[in-house]
Protein backbone atom coordinates (compact mmCIF):
# COMPACT_ATOMS: atom_id res chain seq x y z
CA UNK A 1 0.00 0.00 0.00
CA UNK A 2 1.52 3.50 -1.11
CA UNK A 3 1.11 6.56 0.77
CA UNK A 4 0.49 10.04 -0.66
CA UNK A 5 -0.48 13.54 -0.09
CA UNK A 6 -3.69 15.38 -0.66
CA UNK A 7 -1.38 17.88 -2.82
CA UNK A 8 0.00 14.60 -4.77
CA UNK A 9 -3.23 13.08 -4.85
CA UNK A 10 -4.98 16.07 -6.65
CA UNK A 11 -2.47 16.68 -9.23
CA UNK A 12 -1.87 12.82 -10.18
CA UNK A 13 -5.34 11.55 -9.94
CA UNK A 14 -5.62 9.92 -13.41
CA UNK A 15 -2.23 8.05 -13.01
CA UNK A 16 -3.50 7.08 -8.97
CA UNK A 17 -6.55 6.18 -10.91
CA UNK A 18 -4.54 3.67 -13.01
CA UNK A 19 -2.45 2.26 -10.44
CA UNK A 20 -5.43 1.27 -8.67
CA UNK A 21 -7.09 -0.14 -11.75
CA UNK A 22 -4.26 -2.50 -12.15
CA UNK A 23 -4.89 -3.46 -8.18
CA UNK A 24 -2.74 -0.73 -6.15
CA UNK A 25 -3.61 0.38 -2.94
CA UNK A 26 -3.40 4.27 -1.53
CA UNK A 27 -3.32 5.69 1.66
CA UNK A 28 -4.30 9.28 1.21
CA UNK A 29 -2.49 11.96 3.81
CA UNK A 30 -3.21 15.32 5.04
CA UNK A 31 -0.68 16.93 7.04
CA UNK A 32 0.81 13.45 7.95
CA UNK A 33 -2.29 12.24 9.16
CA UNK A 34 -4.43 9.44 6.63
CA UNK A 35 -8.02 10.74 6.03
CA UNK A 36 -8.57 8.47 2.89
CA UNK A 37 -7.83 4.85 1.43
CA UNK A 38 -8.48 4.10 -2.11
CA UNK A 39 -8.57 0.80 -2.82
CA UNK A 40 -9.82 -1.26 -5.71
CA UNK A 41 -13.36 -3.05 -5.13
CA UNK A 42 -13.69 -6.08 -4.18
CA UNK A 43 -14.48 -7.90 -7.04
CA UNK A 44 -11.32 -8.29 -8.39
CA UNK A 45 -11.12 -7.98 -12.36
CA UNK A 46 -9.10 -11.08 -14.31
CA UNK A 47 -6.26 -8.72 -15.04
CA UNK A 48 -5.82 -7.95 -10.82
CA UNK A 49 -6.23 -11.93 -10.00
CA UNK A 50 -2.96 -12.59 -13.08
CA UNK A 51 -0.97 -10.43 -11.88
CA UNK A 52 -1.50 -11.66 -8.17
CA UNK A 53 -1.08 -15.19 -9.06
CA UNK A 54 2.01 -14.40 -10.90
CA UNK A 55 3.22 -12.31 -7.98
CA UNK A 56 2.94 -15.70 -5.85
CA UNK A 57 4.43 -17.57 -8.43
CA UNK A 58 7.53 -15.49 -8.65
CA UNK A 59 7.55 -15.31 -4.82
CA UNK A 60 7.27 -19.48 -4.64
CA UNK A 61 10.31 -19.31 -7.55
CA UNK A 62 12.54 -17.01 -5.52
CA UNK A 63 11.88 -19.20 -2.14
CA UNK A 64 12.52 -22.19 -3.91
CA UNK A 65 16.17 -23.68 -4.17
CA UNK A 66 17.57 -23.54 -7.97
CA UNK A 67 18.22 -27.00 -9.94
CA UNK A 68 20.37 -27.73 -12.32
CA UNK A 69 19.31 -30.14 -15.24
CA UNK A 70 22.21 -31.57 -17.51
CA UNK A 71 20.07 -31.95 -20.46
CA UNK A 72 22.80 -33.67 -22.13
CA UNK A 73 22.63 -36.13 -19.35
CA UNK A 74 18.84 -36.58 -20.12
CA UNK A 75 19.25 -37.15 -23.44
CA UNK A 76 21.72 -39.96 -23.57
CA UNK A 77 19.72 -41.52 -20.91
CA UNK A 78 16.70 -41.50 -23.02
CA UNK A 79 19.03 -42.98 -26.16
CA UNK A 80 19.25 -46.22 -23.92
């Protein structure tokens, strides 16, 4: 979730607009304080539900352990 200022908020809506079409969240500050959050509704859109499910795929990836494949290898093992 991103934090920003009335001032920024006003004179970036249409690109705040965006970034919460394509599923960001915003906390919405006046003088340090949040009066606002704009978040998008609830029922998410397909675009919002790929990009979160390649978020946890990439987040599975990077936990994940690398391997390392000798196709070679594989190969002459399947010539057998």
């Amino acid at each position: 979730m991103k934090t920003i200022g009335n001032y920024e908020a006003r004179t970036h809506w249409s690109e705040i607009l965006q970034g919460v079409k394509n599923g960001e969240r915003y906390v919405i500050l006046h003088k340090g304080e949040p009066i606002a959050e704009l978040i998008p509704p609830q029922g998410d859109n397909k675009q919002v539900r790929s990009r979160r499910a390649a978020e946890k795929m990439l987040r599975l990836m990077a936990a994940r352990a690398s391997v390392e494949v000798d196709i070679n290898a594989l190969v002459d093992e399947g010539r057998d």
